[in-house]
N, C-alpha and C. Protein backbone atom coordinates (compact mmCIF):
# COMPACT_ATOMS: atom_id res chain seq x y z
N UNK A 1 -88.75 35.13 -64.91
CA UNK A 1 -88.31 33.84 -65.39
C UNK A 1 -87.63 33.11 -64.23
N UNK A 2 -87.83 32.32 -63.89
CA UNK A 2 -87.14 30.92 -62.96
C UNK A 2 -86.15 29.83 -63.36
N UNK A 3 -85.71 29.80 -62.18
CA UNK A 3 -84.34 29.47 -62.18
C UNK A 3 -85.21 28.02 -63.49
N UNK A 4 -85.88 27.39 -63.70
CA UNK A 4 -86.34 25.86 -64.42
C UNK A 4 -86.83 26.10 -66.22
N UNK A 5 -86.80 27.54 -65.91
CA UNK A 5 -87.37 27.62 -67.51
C UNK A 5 -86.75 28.34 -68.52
N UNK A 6 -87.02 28.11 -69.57
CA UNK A 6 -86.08 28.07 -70.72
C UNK A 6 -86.37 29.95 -71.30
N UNK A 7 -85.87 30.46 -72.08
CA UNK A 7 -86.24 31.80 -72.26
C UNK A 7 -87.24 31.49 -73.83
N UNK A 8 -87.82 32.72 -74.27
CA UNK A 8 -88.85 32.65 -74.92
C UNK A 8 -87.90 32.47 -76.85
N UNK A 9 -87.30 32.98 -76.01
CA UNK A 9 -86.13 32.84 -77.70
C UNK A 9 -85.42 31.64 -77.85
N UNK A 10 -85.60 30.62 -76.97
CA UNK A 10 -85.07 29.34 -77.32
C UNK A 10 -85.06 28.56 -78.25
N UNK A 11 -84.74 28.08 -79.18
CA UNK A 11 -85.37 26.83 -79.94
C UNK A 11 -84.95 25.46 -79.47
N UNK A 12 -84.11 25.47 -79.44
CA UNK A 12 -83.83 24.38 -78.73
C UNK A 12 -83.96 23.45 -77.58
N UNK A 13 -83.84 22.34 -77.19
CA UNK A 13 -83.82 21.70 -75.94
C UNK A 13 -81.91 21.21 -75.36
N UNK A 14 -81.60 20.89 -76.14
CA UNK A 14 -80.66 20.73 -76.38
C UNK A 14 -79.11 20.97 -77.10
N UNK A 15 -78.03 21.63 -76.60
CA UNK A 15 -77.28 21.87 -78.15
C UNK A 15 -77.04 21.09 -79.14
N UNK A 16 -76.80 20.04 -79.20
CA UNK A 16 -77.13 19.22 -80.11
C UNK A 16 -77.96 18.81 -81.49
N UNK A 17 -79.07 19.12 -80.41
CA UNK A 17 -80.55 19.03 -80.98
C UNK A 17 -80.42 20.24 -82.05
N UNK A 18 -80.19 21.58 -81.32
CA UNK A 18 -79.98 22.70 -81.99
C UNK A 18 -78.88 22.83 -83.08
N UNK A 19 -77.79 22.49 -82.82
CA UNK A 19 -77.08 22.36 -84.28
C UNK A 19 -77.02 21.15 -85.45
N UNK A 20 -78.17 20.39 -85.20
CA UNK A 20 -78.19 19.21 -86.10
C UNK A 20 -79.58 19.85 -87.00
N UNK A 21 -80.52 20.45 -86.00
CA UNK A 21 -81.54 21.39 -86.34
C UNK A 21 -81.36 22.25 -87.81
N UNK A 22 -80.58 23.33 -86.74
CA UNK A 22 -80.42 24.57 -87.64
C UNK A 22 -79.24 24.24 -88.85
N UNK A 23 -78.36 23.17 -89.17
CA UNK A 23 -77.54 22.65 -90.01
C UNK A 23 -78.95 22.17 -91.36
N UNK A 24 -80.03 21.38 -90.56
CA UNK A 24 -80.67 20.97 -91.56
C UNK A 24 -81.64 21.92 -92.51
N UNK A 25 -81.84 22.89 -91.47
CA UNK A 25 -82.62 24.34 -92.10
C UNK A 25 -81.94 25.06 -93.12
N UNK A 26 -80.57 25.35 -92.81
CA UNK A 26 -79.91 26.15 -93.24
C UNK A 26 -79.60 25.27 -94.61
N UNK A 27 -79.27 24.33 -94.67
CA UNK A 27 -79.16 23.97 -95.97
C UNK A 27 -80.16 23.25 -97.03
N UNK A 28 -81.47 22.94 -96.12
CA UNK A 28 -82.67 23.23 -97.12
C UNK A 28 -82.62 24.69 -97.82
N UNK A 29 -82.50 25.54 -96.56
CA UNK A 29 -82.73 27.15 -97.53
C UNK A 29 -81.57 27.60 -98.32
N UNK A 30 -81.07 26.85 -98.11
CA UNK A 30 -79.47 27.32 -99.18
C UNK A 30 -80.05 26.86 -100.11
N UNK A 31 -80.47 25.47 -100.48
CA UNK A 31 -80.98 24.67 -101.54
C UNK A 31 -81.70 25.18 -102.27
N UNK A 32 -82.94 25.85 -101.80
CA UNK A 32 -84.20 26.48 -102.08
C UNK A 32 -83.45 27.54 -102.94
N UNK A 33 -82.83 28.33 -101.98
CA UNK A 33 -82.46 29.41 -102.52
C UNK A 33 -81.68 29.57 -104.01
N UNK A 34 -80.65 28.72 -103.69
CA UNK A 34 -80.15 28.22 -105.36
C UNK A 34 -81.07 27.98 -106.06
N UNK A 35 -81.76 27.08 -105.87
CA UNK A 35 -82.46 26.20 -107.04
C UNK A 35 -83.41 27.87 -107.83
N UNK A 36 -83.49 28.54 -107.18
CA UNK A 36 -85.03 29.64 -107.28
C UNK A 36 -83.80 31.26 -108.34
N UNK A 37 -82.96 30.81 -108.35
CA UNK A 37 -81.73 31.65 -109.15
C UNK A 37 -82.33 31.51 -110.36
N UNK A 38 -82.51 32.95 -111.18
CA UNK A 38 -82.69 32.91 -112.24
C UNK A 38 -84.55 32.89 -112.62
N UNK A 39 -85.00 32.38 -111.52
CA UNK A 39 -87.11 32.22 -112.26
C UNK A 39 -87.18 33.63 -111.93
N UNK A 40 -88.64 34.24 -113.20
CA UNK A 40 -88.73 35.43 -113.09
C UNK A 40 -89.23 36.29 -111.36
N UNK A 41 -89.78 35.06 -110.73
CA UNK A 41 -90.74 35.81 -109.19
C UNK A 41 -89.82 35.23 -108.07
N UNK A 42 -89.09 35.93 -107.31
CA UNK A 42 -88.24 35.49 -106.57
C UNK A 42 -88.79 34.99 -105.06
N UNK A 43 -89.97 33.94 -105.46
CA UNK A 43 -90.84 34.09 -103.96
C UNK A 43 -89.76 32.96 -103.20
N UNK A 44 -89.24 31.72 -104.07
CA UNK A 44 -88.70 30.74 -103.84
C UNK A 44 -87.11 31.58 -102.80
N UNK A 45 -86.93 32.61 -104.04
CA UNK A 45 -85.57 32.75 -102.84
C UNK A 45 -85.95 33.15 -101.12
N UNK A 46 -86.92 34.31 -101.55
CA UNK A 46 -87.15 35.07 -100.18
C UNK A 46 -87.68 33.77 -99.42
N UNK A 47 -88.61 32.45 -99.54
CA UNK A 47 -88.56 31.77 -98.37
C UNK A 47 -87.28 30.48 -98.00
N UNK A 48 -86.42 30.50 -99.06
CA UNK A 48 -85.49 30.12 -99.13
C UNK A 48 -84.53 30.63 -97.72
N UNK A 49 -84.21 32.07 -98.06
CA UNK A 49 -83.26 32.85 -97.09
C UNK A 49 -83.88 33.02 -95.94
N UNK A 50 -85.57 33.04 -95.93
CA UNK A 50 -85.69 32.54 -94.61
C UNK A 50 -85.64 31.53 -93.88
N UNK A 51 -86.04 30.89 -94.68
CA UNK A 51 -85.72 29.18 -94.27
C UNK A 51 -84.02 29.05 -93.34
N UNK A 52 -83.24 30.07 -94.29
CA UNK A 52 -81.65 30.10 -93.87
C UNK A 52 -81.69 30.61 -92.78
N UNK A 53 -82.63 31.46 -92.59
CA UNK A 53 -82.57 32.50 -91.02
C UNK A 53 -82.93 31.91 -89.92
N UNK A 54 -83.94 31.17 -90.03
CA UNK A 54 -84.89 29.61 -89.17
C UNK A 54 -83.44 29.15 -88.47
N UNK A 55 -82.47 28.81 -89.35
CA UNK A 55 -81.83 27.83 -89.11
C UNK A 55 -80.24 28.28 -88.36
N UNK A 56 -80.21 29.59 -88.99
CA UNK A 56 -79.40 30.65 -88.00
C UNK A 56 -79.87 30.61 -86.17
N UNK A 57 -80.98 31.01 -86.52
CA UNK A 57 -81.52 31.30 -85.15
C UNK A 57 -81.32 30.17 -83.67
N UNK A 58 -81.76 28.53 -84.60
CA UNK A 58 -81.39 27.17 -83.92
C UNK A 58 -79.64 27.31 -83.81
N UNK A 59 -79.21 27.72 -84.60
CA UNK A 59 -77.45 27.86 -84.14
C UNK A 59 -76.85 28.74 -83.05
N UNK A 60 -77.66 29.89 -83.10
CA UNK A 60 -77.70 30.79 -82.20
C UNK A 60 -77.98 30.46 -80.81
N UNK A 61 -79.58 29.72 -80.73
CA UNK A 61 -79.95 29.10 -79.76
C UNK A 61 -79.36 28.46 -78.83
N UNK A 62 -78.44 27.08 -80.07
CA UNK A 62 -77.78 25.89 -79.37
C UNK A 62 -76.47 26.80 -78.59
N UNK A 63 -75.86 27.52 -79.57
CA UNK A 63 -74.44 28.12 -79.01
C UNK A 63 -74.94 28.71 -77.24
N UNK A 64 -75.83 29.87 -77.63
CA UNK A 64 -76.19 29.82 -76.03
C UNK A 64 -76.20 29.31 -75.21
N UNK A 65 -76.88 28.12 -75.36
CA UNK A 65 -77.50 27.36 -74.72
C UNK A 65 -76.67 26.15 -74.13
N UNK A 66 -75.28 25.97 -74.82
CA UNK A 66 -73.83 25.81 -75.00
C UNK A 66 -73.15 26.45 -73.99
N UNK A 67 -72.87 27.54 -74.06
CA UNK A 67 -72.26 28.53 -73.19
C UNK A 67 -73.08 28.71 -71.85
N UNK A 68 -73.97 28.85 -71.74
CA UNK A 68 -74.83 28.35 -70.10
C UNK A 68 -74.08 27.29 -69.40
N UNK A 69 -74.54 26.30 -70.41
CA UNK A 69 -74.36 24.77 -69.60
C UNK A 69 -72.71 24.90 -69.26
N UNK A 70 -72.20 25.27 -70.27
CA UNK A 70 -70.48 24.99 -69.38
C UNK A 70 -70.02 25.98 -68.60
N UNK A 71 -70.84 27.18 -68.46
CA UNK A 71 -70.72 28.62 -67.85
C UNK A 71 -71.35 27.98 -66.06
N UNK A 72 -72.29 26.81 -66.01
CA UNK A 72 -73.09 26.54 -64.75
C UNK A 72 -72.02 25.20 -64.60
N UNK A 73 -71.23 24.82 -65.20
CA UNK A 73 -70.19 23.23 -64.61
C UNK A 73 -69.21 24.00 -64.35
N UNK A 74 -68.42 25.42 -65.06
CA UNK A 74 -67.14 26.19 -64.21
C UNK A 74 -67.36 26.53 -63.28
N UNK A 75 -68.94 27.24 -62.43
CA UNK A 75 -69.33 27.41 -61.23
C UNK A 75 -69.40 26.55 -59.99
N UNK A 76 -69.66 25.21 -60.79
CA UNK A 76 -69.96 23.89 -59.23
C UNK A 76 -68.75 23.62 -59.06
């Protein structure tokens, strides 16, 4: 990997980008997930909580990706 490119686990471009992202994921799948409480086939929750995990991952991303950028401005 080079010093210009992003790693393969990224989602993001931006932190920003990434926690406005994964804020909007995470609470579609919260949504999903509620709403799917109670029907007899729980397909709604399981893509629900993934949907929540999608959106984990963009939080994860941005935080990294967070901690770089001000980890490379304490260095200059």
């Amino acid at each position: 990997m080079g010093r210009g490119e992003n790693p393969w686990w990224q989602t993001s471009k931006t932190p920003k980008s990434g926690f406005i992202l994964g804020g909007i994921w995470v609470f579609l799948g919260s949504a999903r997930a509620v709403a799917a409480i109670g029907e007899p086939i729980g397909w709604s929750l399981i893509i629900g909580l993934l949907t929540a995990l999608l959106g984990a991952a963009y939080w994860v991303s941005a935080l990294l990706l967070r901690r770089r950028q001000r980890s490379q401005a304490d260095e200059e």
